[in-house]
Protein backbone atom coordinates (compact mmCIF):
# COMPACT_ATOMS: atom_id res chain seq x y z
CA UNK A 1 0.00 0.00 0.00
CA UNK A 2 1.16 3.49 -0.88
CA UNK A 3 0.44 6.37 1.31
CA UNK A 4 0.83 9.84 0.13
CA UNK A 5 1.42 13.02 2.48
CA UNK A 6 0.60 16.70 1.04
CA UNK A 7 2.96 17.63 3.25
CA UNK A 8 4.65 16.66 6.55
CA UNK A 9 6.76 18.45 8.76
CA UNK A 10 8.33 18.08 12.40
CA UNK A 11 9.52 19.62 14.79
CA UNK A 12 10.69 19.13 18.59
CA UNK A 13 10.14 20.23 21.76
CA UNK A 14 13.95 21.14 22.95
CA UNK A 15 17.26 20.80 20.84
CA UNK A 16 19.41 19.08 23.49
CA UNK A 17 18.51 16.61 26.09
CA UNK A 18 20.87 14.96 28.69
CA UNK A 19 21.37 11.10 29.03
CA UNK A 20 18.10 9.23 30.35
CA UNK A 21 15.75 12.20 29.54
CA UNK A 22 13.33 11.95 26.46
CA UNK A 23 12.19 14.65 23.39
CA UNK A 24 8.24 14.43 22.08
CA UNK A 25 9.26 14.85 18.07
CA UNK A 26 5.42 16.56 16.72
CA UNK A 27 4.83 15.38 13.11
CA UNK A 28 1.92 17.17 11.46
CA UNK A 29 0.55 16.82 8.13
CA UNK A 30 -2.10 18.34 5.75
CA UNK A 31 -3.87 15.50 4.54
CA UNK A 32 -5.91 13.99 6.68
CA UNK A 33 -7.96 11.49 4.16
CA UNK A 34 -5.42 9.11 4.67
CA UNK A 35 -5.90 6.63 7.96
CA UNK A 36 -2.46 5.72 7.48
CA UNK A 37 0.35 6.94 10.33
CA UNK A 38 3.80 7.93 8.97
CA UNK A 39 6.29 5.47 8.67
CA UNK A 40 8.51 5.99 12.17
CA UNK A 41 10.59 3.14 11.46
CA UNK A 42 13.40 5.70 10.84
CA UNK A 43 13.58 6.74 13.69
CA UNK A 44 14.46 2.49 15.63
CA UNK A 45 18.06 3.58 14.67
CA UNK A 46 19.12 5.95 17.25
CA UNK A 47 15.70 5.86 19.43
CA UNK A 48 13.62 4.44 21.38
CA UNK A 49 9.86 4.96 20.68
CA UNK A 50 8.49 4.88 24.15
CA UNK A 51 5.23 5.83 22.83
CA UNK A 52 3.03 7.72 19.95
CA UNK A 53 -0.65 9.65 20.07
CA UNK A 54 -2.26 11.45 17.26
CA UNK A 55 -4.84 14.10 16.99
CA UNK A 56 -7.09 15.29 14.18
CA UNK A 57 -8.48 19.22 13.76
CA UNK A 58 -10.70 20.49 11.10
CA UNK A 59 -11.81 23.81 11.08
CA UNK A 60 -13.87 25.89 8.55
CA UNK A 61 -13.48 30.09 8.46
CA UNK A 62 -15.47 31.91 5.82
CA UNK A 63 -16.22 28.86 4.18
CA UNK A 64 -12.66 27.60 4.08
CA UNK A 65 -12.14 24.19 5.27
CA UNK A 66 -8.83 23.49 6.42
CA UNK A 67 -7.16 20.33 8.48
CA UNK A 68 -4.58 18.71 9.94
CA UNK A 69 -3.31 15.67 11.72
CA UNK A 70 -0.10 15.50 14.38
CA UNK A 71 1.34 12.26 15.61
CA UNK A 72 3.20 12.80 18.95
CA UNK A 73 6.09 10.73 19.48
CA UNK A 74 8.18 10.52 22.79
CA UNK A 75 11.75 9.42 21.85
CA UNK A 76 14.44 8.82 24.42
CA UNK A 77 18.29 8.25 22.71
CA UNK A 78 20.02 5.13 22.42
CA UNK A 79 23.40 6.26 23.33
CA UNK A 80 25.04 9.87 23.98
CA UNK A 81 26.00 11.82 20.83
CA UNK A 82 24.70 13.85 18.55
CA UNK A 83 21.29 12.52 16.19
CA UNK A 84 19.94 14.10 13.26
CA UNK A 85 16.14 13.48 12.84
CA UNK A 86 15.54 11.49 9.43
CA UNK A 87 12.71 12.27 6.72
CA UNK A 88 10.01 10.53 7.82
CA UNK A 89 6.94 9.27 5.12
């Protein structure tokens, strides 16, 4: 199965964390027709996924419809160094 984004984009809650703390990594996209979560696979490398949550929003201003889904994903390091967030899709 192929799942298409619009658009996805990330971002973090802090730049630096200190050994045995964790970082919630936001992922939000445009398109919420799909059902389908990211793949956040990627991130098994230099993570731990110690859990994920989503949320949907639609709103509608002058007739406008606009939405948007976030996954929230709580990631705590492997091992100490420095980790570049992949592309996730």
């Amino acid at each position: 199965m192929l799942v298409l984004y619009k658009q996805i984009n990330n971002n973090k809650e802090r730049e630096s964390i200190h050994i045995d703390q964790t970082v919630r990594l936001v992922v939000e996209s445009d398109d919420t027709a799909s059902s389908e979560q990211p793949d956040f696979s990627v991130l098994n490398q230099n993570f731990k996924i110690l859990g994920t949550s989503s949320s949907s929003n639609v709103s509608i201003v002058n007739g406008k419809q606009t939405s948007r889904k976030q996954w929230f994903i709580e990631l705590e390091p492997k091992a100490e160094g420095s980790f570049t967030i992949p592309s996730i899709s």
